[in-house]
N, C-alpha and C. Protein backbone atom coordinates (compact mmCIF):
# COMPACT_ATOMS: atom_id res chain seq x y z
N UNK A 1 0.84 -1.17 0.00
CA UNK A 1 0.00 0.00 0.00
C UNK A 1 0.89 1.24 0.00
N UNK A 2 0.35 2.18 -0.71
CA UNK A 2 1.47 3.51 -0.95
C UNK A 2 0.65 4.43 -0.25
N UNK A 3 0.90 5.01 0.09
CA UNK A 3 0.53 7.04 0.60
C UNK A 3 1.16 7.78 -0.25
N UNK A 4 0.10 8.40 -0.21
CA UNK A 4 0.18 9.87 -0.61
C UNK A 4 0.68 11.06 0.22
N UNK A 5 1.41 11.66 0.37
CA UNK A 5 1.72 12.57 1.28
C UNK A 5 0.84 13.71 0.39
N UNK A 6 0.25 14.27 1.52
CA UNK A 6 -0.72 15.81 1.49
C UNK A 6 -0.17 16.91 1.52
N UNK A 7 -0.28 18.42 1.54
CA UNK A 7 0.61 19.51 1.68
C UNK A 7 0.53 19.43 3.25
N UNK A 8 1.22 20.28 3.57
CA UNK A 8 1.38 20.43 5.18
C UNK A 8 0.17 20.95 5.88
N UNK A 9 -0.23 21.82 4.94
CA UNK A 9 -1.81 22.32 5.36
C UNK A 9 -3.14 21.80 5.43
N UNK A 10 -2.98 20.88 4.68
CA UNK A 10 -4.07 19.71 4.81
C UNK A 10 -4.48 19.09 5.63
N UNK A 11 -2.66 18.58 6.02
CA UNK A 11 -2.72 17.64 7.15
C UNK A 11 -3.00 18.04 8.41
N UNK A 12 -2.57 19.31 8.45
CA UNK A 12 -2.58 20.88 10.03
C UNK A 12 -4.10 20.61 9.90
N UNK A 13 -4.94 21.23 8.76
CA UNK A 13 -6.31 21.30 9.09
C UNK A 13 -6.71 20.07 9.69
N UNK A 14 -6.47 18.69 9.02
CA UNK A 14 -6.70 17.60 9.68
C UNK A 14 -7.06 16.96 10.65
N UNK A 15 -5.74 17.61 11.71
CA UNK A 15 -5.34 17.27 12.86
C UNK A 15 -6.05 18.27 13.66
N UNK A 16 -6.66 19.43 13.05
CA UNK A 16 -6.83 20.58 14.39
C UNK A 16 -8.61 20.51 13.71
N UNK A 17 -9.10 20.04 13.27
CA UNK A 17 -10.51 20.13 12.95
C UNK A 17 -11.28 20.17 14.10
N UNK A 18 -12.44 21.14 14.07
CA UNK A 18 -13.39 20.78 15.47
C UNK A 18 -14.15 19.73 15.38
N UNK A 19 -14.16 18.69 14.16
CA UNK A 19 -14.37 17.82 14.65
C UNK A 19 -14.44 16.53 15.92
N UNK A 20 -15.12 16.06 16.78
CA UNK A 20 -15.09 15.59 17.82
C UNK A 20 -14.34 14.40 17.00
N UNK A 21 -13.32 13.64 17.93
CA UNK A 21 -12.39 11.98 17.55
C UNK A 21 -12.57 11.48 18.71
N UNK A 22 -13.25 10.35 18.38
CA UNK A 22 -12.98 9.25 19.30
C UNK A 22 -11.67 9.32 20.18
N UNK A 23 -11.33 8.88 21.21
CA UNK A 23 -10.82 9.13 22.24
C UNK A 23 -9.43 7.79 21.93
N UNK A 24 -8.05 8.20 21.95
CA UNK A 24 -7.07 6.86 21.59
C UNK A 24 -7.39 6.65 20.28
N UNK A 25 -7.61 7.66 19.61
CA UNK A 25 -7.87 6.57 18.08
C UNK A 25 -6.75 6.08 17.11
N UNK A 26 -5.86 7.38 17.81
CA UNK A 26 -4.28 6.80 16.84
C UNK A 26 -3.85 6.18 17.79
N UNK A 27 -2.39 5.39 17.35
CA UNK A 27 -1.41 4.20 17.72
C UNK A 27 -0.99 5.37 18.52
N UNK A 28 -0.55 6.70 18.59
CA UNK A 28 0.33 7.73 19.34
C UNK A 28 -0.76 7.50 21.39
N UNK A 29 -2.06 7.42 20.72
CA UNK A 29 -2.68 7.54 22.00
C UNK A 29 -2.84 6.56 22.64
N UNK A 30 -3.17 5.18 21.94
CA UNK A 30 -3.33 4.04 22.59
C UNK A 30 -1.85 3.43 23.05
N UNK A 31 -0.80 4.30 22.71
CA UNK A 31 0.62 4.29 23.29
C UNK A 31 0.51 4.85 24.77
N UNK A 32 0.17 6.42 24.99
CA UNK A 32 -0.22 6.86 25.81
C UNK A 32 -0.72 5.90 26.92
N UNK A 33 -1.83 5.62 26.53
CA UNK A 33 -2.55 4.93 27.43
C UNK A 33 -2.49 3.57 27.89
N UNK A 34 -1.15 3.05 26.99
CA UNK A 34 -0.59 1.55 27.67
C UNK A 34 0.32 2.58 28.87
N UNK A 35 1.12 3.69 28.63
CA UNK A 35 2.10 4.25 29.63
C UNK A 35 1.38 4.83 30.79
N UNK A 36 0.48 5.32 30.83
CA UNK A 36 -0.31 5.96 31.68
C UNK A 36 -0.89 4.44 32.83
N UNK A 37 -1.33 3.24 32.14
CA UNK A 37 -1.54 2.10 32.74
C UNK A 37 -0.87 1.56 33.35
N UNK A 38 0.50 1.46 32.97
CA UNK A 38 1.53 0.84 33.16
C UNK A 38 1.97 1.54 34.56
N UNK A 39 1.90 3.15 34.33
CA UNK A 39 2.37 4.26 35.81
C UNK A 39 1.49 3.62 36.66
N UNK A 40 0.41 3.81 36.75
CA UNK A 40 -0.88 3.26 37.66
C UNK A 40 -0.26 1.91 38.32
N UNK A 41 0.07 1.02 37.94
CA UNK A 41 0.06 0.02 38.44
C UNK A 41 1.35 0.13 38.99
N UNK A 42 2.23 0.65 38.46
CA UNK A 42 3.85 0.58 39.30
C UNK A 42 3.27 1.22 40.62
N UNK A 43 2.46 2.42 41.03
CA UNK A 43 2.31 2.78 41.79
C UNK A 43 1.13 2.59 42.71
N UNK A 44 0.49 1.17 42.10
CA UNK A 44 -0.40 0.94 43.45
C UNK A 44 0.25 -0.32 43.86
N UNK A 45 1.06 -0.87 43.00
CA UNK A 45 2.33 -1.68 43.40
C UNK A 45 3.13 -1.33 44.78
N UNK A 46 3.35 -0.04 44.30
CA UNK A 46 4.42 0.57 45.37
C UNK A 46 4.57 0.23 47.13
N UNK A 47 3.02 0.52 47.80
CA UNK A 47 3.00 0.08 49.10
C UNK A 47 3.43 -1.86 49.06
N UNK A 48 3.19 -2.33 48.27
CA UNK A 48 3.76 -4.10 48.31
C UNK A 48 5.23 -4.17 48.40
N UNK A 49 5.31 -2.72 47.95
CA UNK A 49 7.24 -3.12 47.66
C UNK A 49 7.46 -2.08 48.97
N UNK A 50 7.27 -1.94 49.65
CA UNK A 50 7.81 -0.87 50.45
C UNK A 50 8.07 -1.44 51.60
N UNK A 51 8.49 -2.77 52.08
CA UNK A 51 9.15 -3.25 52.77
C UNK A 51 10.28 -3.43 52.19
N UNK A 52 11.71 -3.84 52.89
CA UNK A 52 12.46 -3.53 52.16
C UNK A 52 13.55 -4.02 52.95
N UNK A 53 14.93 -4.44 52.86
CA UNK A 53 15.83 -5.05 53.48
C UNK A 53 16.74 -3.55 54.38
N UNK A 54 18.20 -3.92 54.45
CA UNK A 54 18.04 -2.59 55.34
C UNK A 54 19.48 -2.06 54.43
N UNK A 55 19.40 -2.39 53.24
CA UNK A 55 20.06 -1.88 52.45
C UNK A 55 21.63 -1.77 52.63
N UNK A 56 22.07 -2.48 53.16
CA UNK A 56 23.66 -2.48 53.93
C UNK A 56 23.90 -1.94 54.76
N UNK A 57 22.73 -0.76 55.51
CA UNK A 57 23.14 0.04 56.55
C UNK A 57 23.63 -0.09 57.86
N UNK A 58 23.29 -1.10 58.29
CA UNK A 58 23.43 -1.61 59.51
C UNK A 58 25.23 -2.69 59.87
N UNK A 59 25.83 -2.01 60.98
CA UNK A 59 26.69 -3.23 61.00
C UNK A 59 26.60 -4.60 61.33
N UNK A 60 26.76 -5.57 61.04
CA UNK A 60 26.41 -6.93 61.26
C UNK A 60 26.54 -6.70 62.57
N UNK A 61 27.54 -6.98 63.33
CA UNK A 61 27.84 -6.88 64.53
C UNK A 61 26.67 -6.45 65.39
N UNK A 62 26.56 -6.99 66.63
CA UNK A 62 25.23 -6.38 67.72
C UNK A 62 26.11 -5.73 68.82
N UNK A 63 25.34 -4.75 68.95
CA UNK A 63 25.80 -3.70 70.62
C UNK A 63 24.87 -3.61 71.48
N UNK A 64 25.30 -3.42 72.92
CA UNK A 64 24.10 -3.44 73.96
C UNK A 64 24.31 -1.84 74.73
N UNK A 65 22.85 -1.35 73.99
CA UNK A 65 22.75 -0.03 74.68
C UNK A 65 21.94 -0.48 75.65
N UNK A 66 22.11 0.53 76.91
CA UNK A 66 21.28 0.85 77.53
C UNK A 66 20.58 2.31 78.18
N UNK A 67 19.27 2.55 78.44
CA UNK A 67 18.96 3.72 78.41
C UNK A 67 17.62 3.94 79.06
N UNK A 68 17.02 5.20 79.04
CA UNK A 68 16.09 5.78 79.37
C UNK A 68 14.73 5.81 78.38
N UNK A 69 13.54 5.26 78.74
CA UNK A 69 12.60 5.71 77.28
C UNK A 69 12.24 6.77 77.56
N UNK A 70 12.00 7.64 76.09
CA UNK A 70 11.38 8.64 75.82
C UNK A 70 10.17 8.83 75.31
N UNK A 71 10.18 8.13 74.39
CA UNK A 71 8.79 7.75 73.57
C UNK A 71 8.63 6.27 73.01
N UNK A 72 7.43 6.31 72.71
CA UNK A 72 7.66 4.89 71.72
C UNK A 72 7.06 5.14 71.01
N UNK A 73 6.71 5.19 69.79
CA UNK A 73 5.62 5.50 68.38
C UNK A 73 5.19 3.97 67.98
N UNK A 74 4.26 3.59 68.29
CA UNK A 74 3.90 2.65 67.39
C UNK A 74 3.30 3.07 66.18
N UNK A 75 3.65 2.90 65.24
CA UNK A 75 3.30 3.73 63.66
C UNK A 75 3.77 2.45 62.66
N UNK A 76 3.11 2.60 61.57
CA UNK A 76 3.76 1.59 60.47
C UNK A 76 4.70 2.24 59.88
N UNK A 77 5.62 1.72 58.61
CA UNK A 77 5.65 0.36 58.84
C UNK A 77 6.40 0.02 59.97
N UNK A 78 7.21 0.33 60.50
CA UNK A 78 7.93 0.40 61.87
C UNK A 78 7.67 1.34 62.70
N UNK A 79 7.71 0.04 64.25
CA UNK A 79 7.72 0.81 65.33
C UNK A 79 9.34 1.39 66.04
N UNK A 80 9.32 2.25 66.51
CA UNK A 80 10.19 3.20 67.20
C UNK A 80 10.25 3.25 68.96
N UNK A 81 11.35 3.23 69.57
CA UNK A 81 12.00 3.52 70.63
C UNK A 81 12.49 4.98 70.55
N UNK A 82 12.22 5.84 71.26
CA UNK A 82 12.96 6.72 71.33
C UNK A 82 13.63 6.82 72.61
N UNK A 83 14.94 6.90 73.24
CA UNK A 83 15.65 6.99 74.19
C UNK A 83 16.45 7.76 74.27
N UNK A 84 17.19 7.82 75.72
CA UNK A 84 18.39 8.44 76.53
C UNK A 84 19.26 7.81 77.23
N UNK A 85 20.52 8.09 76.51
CA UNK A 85 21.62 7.14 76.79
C UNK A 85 22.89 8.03 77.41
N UNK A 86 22.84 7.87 78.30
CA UNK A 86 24.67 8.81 78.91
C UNK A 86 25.59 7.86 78.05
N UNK A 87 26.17 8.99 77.66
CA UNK A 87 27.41 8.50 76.79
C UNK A 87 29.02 9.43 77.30
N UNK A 88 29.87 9.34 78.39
CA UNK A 88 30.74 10.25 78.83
C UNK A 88 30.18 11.20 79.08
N UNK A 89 29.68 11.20 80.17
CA UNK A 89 28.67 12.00 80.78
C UNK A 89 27.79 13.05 79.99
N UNK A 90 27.66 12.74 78.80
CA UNK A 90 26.72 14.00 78.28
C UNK A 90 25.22 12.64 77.81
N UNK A 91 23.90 13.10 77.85
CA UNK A 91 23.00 12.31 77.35
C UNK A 91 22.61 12.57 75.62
N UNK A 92 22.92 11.50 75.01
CA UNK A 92 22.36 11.55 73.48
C UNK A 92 21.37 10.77 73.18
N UNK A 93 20.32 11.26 72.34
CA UNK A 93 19.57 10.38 72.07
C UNK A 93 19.14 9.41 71.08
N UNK A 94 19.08 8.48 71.14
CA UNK A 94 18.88 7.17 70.68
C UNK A 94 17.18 7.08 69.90
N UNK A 95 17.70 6.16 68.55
CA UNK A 95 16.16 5.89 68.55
C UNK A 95 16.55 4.02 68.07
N UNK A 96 15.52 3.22 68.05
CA UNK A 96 15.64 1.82 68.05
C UNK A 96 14.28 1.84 67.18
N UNK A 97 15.19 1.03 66.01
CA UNK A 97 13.52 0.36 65.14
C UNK A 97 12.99 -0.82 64.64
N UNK A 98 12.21 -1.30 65.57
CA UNK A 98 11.47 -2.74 65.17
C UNK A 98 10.49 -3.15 64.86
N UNK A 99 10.02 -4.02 64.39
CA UNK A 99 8.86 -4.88 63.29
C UNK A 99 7.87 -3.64 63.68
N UNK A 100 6.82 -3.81 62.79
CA UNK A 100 5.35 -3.10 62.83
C UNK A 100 4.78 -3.35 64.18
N UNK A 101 3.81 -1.93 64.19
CA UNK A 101 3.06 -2.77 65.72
C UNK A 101 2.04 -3.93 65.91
N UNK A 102 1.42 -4.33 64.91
CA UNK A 102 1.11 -5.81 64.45
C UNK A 102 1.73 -6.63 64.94
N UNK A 103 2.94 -6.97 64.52
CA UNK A 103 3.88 -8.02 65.30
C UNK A 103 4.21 -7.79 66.60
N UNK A 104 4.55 -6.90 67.07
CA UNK A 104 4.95 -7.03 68.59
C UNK A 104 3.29 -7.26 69.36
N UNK A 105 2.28 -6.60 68.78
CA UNK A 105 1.16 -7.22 69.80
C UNK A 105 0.79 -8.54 69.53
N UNK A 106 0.92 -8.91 68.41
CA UNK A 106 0.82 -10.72 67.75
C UNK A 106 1.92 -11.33 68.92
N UNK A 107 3.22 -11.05 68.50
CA UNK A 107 3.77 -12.14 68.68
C UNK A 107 4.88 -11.76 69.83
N UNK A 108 4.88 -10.30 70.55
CA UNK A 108 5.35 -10.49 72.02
C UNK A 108 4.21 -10.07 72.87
N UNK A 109 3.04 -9.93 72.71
CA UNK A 109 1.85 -9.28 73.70
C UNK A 109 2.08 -8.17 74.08
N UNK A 110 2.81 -6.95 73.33
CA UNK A 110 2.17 -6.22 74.23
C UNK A 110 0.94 -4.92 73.72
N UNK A 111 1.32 -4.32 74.84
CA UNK A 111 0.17 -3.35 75.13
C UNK A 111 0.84 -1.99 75.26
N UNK A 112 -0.14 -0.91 75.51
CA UNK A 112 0.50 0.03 75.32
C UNK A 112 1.28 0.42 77.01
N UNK A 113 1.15 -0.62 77.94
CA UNK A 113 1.65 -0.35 78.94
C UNK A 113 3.35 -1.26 78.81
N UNK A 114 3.61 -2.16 77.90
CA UNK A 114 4.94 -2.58 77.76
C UNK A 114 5.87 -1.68 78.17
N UNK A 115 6.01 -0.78 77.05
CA UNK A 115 7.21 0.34 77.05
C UNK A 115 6.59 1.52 77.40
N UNK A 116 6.57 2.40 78.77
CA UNK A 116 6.30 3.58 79.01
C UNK A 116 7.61 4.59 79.19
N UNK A 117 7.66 5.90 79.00
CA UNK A 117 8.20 6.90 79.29
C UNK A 117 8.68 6.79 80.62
N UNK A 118 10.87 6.90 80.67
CA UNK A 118 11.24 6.67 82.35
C UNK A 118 11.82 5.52 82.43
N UNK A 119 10.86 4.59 82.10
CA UNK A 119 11.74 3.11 81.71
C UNK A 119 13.15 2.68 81.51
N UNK A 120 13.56 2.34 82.43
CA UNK A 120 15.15 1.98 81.51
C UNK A 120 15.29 0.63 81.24
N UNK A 121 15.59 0.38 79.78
CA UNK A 121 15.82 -0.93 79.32
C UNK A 121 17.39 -0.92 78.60
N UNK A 122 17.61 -2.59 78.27
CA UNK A 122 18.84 -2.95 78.20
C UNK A 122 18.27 -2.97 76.52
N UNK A 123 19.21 -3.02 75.83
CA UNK A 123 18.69 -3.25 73.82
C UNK A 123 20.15 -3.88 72.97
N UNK A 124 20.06 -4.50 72.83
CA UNK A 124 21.19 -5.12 72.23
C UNK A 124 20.38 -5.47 70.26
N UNK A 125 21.00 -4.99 69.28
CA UNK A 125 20.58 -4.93 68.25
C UNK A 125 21.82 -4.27 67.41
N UNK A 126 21.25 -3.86 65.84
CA UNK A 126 22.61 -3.23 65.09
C UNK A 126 22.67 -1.75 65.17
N UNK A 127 23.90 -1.32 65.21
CA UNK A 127 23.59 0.24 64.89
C UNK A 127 24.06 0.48 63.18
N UNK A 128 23.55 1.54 62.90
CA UNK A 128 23.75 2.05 61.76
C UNK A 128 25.64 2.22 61.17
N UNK A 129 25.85 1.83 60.50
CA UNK A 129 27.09 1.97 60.13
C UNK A 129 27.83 3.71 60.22
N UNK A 130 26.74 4.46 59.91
CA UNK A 130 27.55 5.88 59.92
C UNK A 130 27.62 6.04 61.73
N UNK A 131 27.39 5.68 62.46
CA UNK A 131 27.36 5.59 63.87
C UNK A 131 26.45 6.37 64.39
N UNK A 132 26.17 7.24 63.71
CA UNK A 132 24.71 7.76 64.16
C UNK A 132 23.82 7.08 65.35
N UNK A 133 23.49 7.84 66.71
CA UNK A 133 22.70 7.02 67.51
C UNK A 133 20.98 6.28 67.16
N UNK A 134 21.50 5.38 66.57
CA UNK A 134 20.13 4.88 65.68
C UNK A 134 20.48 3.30 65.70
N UNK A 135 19.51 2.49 66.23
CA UNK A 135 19.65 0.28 66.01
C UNK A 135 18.44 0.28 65.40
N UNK A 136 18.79 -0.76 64.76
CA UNK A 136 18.16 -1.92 64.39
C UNK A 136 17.54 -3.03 65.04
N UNK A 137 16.29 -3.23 65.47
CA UNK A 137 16.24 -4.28 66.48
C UNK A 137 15.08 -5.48 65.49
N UNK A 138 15.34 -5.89 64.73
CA UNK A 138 14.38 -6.93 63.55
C UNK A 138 15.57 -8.00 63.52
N UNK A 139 16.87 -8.07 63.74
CA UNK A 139 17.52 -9.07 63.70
C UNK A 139 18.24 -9.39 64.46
N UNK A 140 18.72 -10.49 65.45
CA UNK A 140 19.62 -10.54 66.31
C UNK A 140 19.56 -9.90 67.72
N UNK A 141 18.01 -9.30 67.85
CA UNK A 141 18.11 -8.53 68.56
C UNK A 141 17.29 -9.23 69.99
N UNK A 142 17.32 -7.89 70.90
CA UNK A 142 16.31 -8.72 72.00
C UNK A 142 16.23 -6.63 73.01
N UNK A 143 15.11 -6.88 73.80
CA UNK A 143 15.20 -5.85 74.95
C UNK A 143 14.70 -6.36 76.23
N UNK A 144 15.60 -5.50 77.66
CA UNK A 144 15.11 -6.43 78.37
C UNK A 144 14.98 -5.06 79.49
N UNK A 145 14.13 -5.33 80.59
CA UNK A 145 13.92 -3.83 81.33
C UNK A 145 15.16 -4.52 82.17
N UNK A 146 15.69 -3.09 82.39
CA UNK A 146 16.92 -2.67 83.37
C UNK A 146 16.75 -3.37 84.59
N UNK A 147 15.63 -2.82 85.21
CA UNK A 147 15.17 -2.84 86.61
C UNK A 147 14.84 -4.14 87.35
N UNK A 148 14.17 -4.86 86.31
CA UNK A 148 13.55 -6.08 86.83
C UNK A 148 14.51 -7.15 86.12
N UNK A 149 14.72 -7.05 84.88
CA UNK A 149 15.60 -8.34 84.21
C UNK A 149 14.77 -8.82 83.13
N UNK A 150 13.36 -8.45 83.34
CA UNK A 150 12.08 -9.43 82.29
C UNK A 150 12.55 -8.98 80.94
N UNK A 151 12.91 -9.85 79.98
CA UNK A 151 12.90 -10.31 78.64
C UNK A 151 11.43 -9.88 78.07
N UNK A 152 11.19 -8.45 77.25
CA UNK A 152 10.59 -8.34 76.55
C UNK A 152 9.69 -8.35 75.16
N UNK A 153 11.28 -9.05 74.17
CA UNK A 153 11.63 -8.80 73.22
C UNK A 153 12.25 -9.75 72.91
N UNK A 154 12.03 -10.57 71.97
CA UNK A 154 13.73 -11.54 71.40
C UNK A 154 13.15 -11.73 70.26
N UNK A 155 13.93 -11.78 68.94
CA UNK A 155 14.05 -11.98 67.35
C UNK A 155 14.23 -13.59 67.64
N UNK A 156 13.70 -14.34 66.81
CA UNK A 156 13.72 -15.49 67.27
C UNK A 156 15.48 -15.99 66.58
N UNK A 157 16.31 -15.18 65.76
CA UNK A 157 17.24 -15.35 65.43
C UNK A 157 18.74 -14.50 66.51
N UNK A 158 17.80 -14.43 67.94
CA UNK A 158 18.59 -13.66 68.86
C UNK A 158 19.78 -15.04 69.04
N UNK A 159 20.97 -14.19 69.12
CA UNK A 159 22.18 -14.78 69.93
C UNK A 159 22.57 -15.57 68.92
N UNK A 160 22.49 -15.25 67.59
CA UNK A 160 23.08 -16.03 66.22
C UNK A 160 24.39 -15.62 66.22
N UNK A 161 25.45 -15.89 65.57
CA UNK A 161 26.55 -15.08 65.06
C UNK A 161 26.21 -14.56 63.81
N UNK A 162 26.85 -13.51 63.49
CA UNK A 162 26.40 -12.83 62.64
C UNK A 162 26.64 -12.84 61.39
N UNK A 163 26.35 -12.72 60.33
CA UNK A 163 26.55 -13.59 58.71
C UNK A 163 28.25 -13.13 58.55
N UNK A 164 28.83 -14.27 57.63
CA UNK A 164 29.98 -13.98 57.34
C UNK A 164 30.92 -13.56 55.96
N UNK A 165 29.27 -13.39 54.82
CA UNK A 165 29.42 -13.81 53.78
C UNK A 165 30.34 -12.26 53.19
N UNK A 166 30.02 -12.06 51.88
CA UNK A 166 29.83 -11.13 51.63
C UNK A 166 29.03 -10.11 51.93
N UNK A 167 29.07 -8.89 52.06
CA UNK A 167 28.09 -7.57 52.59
C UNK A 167 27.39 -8.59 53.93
N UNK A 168 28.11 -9.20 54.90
CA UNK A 168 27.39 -10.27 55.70
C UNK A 168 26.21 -10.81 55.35
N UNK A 169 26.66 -11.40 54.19
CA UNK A 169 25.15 -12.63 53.83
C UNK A 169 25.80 -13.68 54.61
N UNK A 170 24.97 -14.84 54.10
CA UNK A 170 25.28 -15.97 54.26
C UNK A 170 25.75 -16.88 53.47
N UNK A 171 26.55 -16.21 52.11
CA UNK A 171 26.68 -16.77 50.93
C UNK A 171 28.36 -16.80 51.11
């Protein structure tokens, strides 16, 4: 099949006619509208993907802070510790972040009377590689109150050694 090519003006009127067009009628729109589909779905995708590993940040290695609570946020997707830790006599503060609050009321019981403000607990978990006062408590980890000794908290992968692989996998 051959074409004809039109003058330029033909084709201008063509394209700009007040004629009403069906909606996608060229290949240019029903292009459109595979890309426009395609966005949509990457982004109701998005909350599925938004869990997420911890991206190398963390040092394998576990440390045991101990400290003062400040707050606790239970919020998704992670819950938060906020604390106070004397560090050479000046106090800095700490924050600690573990599973959703889903899981800790599933699967350690608690309530919102667990962790109150004043509290001092023991936390052994990862800190952030830039050293920043910030752990990790989803792996290896455990918390236990200061005062009494009671075990609040344990990753069921508490008291593992810690991967040896590469970027500490297990590979």
């Amino acid at each position: 099949m051959t074409r004809t090519l039109r003058p330029l003006e033909e084709r201008a009127s063509r394209h700009c006619s007040s004629e009403a067009k069906p909606a996608f009628s060229s290949v240019r729109g029903a292009a459109s509208l595979a890309l426009f589909g395609a966005a949509m779905l990457l982004l109701a995708a998005s909350p599925a993907r938004a869990h997420h590993g911890d991206a190398d940040r963390y040092n394998q290695e576990v440390i045991t802070v101990t400290g003062t609570v400040v707050e606790v946020q239970m919020v998704n997707p992670h819950a938060h510790i906020v604390f106070d830790v004397v560090e050479g006599g000046k106090t800095v503060r700490w924050q600690a972040e573990l599973g959703g609050p889903q899981q800790l009321i599933k699967q350690f019981n608690w309530t919102p009377a667990t962790i109150k403000p004043g509290m001092k607990l023991t936390m052994i978990g990862r800190r952030l590689k830039s050293g920043a006062p910030y752990m990790n408590l989803t792996e290896r980890a455990n918390i236990v109150v200061a005062d009494t000794g009671k075990e609040i908290f344990r990753t069921p992968n508490f008291g593992e050694p810690a991967p040896t692989g590469p970027k500490g996998t297990l590979n």
